[in-house]
N, C-alpha and C. Protein backbone atom coordinates (compact mmCIF):
# COMPACT_ATOMS: atom_id res chain seq x y z
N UNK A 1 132.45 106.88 76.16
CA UNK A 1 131.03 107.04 76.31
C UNK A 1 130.68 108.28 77.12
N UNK A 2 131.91 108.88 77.70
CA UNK A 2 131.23 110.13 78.82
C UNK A 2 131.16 111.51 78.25
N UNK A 3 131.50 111.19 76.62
CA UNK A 3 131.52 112.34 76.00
C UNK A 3 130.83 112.31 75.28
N UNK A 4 129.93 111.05 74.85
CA UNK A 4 128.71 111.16 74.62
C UNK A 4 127.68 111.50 75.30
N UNK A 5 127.44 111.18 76.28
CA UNK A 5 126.75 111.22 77.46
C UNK A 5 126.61 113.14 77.80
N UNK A 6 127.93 113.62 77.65
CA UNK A 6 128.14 114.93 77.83
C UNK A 6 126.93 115.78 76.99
N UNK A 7 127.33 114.96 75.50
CA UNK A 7 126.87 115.82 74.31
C UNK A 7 125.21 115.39 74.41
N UNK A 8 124.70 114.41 75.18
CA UNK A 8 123.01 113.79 75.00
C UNK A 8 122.73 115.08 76.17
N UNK A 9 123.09 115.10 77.25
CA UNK A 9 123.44 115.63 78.24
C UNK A 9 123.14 117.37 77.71
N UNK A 10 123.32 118.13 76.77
CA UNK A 10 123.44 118.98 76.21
C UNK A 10 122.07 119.37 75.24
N UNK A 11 121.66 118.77 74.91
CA UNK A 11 120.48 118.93 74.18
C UNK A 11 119.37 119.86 75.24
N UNK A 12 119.38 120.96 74.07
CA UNK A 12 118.40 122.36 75.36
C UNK A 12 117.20 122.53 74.95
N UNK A 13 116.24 121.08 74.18
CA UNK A 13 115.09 121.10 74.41
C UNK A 13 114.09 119.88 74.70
N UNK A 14 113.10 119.84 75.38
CA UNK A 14 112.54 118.56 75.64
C UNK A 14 112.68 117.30 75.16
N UNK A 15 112.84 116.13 75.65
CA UNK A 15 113.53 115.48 75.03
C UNK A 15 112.06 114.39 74.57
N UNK A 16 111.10 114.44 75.20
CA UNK A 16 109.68 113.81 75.08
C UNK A 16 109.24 114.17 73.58
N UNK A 17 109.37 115.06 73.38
CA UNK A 17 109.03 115.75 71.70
C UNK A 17 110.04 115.36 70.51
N UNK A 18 111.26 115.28 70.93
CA UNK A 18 112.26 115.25 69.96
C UNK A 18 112.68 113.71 69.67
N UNK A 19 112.88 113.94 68.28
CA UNK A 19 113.25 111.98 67.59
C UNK A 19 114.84 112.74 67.62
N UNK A 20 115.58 111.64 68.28
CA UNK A 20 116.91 111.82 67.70
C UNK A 20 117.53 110.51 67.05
N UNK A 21 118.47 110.93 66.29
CA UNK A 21 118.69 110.34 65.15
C UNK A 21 120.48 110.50 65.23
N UNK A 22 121.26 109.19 64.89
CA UNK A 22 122.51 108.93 65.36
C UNK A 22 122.65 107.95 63.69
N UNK A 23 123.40 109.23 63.16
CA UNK A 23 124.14 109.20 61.37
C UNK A 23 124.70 108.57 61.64
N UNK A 24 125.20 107.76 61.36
CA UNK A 24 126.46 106.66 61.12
C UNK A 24 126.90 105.60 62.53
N UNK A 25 125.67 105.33 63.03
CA UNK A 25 125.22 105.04 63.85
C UNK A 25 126.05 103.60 64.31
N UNK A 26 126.85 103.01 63.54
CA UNK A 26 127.83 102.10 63.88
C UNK A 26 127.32 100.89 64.44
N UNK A 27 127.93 100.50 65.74
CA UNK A 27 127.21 99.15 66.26
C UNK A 27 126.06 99.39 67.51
N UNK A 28 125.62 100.89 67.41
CA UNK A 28 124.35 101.16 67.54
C UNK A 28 125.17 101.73 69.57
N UNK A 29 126.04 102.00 69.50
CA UNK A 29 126.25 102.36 71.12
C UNK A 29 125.36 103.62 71.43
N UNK A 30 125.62 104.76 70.84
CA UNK A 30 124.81 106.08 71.03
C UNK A 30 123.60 105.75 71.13
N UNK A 31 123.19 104.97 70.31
CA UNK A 31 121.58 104.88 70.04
C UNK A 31 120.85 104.40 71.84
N UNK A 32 121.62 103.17 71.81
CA UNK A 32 121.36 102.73 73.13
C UNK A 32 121.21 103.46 74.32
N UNK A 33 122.70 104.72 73.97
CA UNK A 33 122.75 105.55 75.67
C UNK A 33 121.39 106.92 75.29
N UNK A 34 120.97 107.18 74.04
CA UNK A 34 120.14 108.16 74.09
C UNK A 34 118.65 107.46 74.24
N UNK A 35 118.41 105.68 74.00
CA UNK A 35 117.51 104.86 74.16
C UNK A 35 117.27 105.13 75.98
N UNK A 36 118.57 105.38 76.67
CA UNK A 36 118.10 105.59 78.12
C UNK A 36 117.22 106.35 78.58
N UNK A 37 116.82 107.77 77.61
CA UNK A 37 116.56 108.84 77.96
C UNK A 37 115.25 108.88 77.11
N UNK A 38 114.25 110.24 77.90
CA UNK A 38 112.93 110.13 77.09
C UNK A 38 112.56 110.70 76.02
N UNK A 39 114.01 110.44 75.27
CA UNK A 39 113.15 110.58 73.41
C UNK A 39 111.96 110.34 73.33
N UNK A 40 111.29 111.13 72.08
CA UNK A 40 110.37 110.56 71.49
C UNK A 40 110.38 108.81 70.88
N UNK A 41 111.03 109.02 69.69
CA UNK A 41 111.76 107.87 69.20
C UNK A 41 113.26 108.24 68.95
N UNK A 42 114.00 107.11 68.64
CA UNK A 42 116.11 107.13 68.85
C UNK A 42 115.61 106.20 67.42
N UNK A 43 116.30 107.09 66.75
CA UNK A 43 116.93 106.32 65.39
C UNK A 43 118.35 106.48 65.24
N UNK A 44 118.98 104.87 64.64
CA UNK A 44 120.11 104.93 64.12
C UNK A 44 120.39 104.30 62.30
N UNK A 45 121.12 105.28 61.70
CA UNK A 45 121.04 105.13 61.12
C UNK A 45 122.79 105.02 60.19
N UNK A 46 122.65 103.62 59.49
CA UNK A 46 124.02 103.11 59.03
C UNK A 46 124.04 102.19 57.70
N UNK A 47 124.99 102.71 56.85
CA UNK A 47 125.17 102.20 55.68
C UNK A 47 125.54 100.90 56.01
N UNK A 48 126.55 100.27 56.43
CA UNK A 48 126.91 99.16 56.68
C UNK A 48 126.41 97.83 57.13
N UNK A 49 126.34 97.08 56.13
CA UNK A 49 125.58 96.18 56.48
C UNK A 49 126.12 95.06 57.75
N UNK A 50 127.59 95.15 57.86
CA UNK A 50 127.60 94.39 58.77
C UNK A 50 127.74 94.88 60.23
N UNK A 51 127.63 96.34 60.11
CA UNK A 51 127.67 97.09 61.58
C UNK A 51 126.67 97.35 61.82
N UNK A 52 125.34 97.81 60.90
CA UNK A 52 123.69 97.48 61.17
C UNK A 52 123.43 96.11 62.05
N UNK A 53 123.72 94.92 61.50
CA UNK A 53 123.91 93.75 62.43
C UNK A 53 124.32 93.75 63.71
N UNK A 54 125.29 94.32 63.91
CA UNK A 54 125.71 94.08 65.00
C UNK A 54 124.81 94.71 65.88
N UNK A 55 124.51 95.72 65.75
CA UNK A 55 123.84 96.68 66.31
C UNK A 55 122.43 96.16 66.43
N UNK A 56 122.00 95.89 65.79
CA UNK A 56 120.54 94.81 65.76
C UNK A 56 120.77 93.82 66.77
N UNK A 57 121.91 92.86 66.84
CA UNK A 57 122.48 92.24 68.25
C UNK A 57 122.40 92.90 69.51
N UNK A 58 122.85 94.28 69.70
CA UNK A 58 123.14 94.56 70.40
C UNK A 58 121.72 95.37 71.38
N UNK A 59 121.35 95.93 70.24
CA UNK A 59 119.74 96.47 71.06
C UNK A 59 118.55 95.41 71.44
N UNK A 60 118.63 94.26 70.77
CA UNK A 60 118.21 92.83 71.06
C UNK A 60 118.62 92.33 72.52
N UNK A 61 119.84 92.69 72.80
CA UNK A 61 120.14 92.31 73.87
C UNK A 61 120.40 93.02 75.53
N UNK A 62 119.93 94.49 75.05
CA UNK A 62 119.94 95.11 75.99
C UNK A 62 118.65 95.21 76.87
N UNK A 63 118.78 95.47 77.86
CA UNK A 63 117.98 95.34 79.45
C UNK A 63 116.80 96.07 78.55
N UNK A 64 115.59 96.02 78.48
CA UNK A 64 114.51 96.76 78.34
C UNK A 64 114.16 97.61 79.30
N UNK A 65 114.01 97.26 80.88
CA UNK A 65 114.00 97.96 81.85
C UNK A 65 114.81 99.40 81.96
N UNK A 66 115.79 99.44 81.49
CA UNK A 66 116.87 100.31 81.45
C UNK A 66 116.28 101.47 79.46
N UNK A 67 115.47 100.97 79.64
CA UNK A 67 114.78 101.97 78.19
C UNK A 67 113.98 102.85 78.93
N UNK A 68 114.36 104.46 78.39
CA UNK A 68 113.21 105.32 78.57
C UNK A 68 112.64 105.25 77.04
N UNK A 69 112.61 105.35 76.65
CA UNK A 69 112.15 105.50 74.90
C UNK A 69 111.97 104.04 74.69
N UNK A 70 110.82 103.57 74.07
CA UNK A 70 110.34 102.41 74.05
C UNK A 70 110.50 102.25 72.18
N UNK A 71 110.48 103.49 71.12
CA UNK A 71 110.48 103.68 70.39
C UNK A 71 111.96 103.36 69.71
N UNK A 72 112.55 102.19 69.74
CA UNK A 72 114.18 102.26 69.18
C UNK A 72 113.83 102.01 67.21
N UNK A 73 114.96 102.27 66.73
CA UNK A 73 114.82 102.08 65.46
C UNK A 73 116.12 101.70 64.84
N UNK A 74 116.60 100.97 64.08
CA UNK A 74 117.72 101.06 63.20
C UNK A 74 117.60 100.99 61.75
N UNK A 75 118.17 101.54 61.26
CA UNK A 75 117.47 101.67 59.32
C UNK A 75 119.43 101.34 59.02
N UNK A 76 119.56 100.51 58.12
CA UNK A 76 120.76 100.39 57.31
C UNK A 76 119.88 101.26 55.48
N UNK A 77 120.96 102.70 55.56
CA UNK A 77 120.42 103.18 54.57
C UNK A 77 121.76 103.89 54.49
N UNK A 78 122.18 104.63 53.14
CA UNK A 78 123.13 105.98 53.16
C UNK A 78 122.23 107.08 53.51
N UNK A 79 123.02 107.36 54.25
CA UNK A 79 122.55 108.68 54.88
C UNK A 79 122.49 110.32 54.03
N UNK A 80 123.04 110.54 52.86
CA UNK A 80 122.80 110.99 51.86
C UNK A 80 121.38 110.56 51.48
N UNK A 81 121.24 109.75 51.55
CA UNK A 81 119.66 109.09 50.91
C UNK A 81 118.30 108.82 52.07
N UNK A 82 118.67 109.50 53.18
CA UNK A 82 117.70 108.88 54.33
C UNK A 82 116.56 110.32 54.56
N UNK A 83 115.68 109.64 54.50
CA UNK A 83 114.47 111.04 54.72
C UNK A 83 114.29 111.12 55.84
N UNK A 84 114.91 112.01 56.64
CA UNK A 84 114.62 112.39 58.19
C UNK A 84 113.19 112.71 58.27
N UNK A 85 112.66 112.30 59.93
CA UNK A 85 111.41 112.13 60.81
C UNK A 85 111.30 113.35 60.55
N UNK A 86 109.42 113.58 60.71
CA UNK A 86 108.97 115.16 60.60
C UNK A 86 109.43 115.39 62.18
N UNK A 87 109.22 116.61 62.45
CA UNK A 87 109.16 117.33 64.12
C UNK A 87 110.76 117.36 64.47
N UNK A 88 110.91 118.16 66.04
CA UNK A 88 111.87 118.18 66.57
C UNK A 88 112.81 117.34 66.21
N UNK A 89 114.82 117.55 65.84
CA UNK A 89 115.12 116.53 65.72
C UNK A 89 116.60 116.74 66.73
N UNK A 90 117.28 115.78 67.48
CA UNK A 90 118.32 115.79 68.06
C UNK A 90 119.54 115.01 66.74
N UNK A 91 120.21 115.37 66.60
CA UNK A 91 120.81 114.78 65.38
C UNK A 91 122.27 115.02 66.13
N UNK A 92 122.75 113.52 66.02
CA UNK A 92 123.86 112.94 66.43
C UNK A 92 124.92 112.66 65.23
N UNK A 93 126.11 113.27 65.36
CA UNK A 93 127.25 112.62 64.67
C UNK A 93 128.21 112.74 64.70
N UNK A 94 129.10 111.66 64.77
CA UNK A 94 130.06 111.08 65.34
C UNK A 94 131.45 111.17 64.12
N UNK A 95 131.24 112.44 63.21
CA UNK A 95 132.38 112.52 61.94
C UNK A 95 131.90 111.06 61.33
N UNK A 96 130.75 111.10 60.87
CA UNK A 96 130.71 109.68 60.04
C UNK A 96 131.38 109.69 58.36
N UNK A 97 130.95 110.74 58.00
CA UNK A 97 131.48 111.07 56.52
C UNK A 97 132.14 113.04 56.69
N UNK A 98 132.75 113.07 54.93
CA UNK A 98 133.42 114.25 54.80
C UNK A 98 132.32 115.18 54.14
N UNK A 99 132.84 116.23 53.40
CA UNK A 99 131.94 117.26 53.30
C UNK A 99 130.89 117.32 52.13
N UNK A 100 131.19 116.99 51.47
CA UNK A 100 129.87 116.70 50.23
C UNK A 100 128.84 115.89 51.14
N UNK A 101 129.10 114.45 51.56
CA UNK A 101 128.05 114.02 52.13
C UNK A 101 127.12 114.90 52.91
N UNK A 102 128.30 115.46 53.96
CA UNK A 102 127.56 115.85 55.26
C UNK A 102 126.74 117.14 54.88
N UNK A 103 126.91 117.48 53.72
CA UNK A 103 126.34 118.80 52.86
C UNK A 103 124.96 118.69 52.37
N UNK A 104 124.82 117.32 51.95
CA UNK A 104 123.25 116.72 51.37
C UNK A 104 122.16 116.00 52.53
N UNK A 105 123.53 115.75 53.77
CA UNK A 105 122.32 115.55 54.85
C UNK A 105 121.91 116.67 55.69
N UNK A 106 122.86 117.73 55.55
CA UNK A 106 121.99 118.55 56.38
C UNK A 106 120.97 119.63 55.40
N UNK A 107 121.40 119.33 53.87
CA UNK A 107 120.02 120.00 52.97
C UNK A 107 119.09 119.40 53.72
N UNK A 108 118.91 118.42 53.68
CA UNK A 108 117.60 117.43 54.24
C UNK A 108 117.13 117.34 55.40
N UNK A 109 117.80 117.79 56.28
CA UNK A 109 117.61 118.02 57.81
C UNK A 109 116.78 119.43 57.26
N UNK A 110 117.50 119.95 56.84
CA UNK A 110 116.95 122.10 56.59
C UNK A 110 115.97 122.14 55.97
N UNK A 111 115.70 121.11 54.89
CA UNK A 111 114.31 121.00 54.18
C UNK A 111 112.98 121.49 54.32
N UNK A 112 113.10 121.10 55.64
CA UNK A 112 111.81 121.19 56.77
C UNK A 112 111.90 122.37 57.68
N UNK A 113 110.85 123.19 57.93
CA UNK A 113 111.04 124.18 59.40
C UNK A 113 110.59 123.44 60.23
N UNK A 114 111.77 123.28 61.27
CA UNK A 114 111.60 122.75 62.61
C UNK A 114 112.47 122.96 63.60
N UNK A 115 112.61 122.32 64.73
CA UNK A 115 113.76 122.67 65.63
C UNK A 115 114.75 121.54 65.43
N UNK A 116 116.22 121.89 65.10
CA UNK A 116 117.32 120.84 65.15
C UNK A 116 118.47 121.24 65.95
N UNK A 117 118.72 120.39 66.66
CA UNK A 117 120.02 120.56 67.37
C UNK A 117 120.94 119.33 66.93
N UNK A 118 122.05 119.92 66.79
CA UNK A 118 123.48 119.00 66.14
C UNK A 118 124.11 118.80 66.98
N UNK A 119 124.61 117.07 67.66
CA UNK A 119 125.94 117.36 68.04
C UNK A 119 126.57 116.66 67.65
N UNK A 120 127.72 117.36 67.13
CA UNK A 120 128.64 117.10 66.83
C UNK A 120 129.87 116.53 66.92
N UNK A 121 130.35 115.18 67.24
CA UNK A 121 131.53 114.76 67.91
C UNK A 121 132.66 114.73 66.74
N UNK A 122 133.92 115.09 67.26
CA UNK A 122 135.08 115.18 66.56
C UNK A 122 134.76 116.20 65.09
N UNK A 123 134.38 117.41 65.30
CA UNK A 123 133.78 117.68 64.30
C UNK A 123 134.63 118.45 63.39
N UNK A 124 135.27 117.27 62.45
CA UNK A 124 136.22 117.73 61.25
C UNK A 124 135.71 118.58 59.82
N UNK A 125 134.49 118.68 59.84
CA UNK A 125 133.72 119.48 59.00
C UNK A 125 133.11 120.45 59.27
N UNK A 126 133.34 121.05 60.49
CA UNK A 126 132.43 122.10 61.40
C UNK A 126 132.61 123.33 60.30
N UNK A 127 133.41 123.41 59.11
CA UNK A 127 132.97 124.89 58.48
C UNK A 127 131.92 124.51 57.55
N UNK A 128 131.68 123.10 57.01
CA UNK A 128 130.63 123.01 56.51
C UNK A 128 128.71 123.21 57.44
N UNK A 129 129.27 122.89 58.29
CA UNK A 129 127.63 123.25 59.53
C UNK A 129 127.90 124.46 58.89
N UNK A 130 128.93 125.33 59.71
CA UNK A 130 128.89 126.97 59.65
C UNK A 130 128.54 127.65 58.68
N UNK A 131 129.16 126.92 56.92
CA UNK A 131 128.67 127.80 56.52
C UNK A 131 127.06 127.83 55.80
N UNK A 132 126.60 126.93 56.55
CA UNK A 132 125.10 127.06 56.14
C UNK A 132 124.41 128.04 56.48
N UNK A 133 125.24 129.05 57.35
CA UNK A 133 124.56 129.85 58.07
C UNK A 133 123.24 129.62 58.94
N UNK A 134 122.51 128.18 58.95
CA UNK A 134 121.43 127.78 59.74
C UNK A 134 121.44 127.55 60.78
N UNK A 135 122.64 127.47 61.53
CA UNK A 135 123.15 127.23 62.84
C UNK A 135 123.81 127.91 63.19
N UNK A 136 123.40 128.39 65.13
CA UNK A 136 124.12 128.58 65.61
C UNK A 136 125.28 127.70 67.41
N UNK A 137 125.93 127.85 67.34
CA UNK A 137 126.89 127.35 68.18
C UNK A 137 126.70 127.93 69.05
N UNK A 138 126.01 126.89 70.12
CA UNK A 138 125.66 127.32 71.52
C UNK A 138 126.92 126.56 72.68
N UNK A 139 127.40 125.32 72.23
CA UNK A 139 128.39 124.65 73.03
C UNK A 139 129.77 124.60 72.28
N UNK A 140 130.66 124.55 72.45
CA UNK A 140 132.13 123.98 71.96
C UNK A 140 132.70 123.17 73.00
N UNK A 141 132.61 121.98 73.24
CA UNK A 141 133.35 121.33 73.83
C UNK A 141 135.15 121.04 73.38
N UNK A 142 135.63 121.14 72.80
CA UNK A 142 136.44 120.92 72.54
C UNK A 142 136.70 119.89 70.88
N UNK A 143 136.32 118.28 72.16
CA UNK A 143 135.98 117.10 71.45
C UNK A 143 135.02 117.51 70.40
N UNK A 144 133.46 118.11 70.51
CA UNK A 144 132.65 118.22 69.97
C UNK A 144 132.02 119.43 70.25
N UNK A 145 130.95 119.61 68.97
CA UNK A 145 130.31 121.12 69.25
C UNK A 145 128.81 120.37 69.12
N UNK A 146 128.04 121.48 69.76
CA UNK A 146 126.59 121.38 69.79
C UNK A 146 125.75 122.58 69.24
N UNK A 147 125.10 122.55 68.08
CA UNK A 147 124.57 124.20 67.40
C UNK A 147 122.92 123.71 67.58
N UNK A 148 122.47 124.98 67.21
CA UNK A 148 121.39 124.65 67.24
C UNK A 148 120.20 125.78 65.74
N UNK A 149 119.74 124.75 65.62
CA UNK A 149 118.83 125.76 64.24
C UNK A 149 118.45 127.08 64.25
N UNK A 150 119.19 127.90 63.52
CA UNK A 150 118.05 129.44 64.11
C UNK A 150 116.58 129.31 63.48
């Protein structure tokens, strides 16, 4: 979690304005630690129907007090198929899929002129970001990179 935390931690623009959004969003942990902070709204978003559940458990059961973002969301959708929020977006992912996918979600992220910042954990597709040429790489952590829209 401290390398998530690193990468939320990293995001270099207001966080009051920006919806971030956590692809493959699993049993909803990210969602929760960026739910700490003052997103606009925290979407997660996951094909799986039985890790959507869990995750529905799990934000059900967390401290409300401990929410800066009052706005939580979870959508069980493919993410190939999910129409990202208008405005600012923080876009989280955790290597959920390989490169065709991750190719049609960031058409759809790019669709729109706006501000996006990516981060990227374990990022086994990072020549597909790159070669969109729409980003640039402001962090390399190692673990993960963080770009941001030109």
């Amino acid at each position: 979690m401290r390398e998530a935390e690193r990468l939320l931690d990293a995001v270099p623009v207001p966080l009051d304005g920006t919806t971030f959004v956590d692809v493959g969003s699993g049993m909803g942990r990210v969602v929760l630690l960026a739910a700490r902070r003052p997103f606009k709204t925290v979407v997660g978003v996951e094909v799986s129907g039985a890790l959507h559940e869990i995750a529905r458990e799990n934000v059900a059961r967390f401290e409300r007090d401990e929410l800066r973002c009052r706005d939580v969301r979870l959508v069980r959708k493919d993410a190939a198929e999910y129409k990202f929020p208008r405005g600012k977006l923080a876009l989280y992912l955790y290597n959920p899929f390989r490169g065709p996918v991750l190719e049609t979600v960031l058409e759809h992220v790019l669709a729109q002129p706006r501000e996006v910042t990516l981060l990227y954990h374990t990022p086994a597709e990072r020549d597909v970001v790159e070669r969109t040429r729409a980003f640039e790489l402001l962090e390399d952590f190692g673990f993960a990179a963080v770009y941001r829209r030109l």
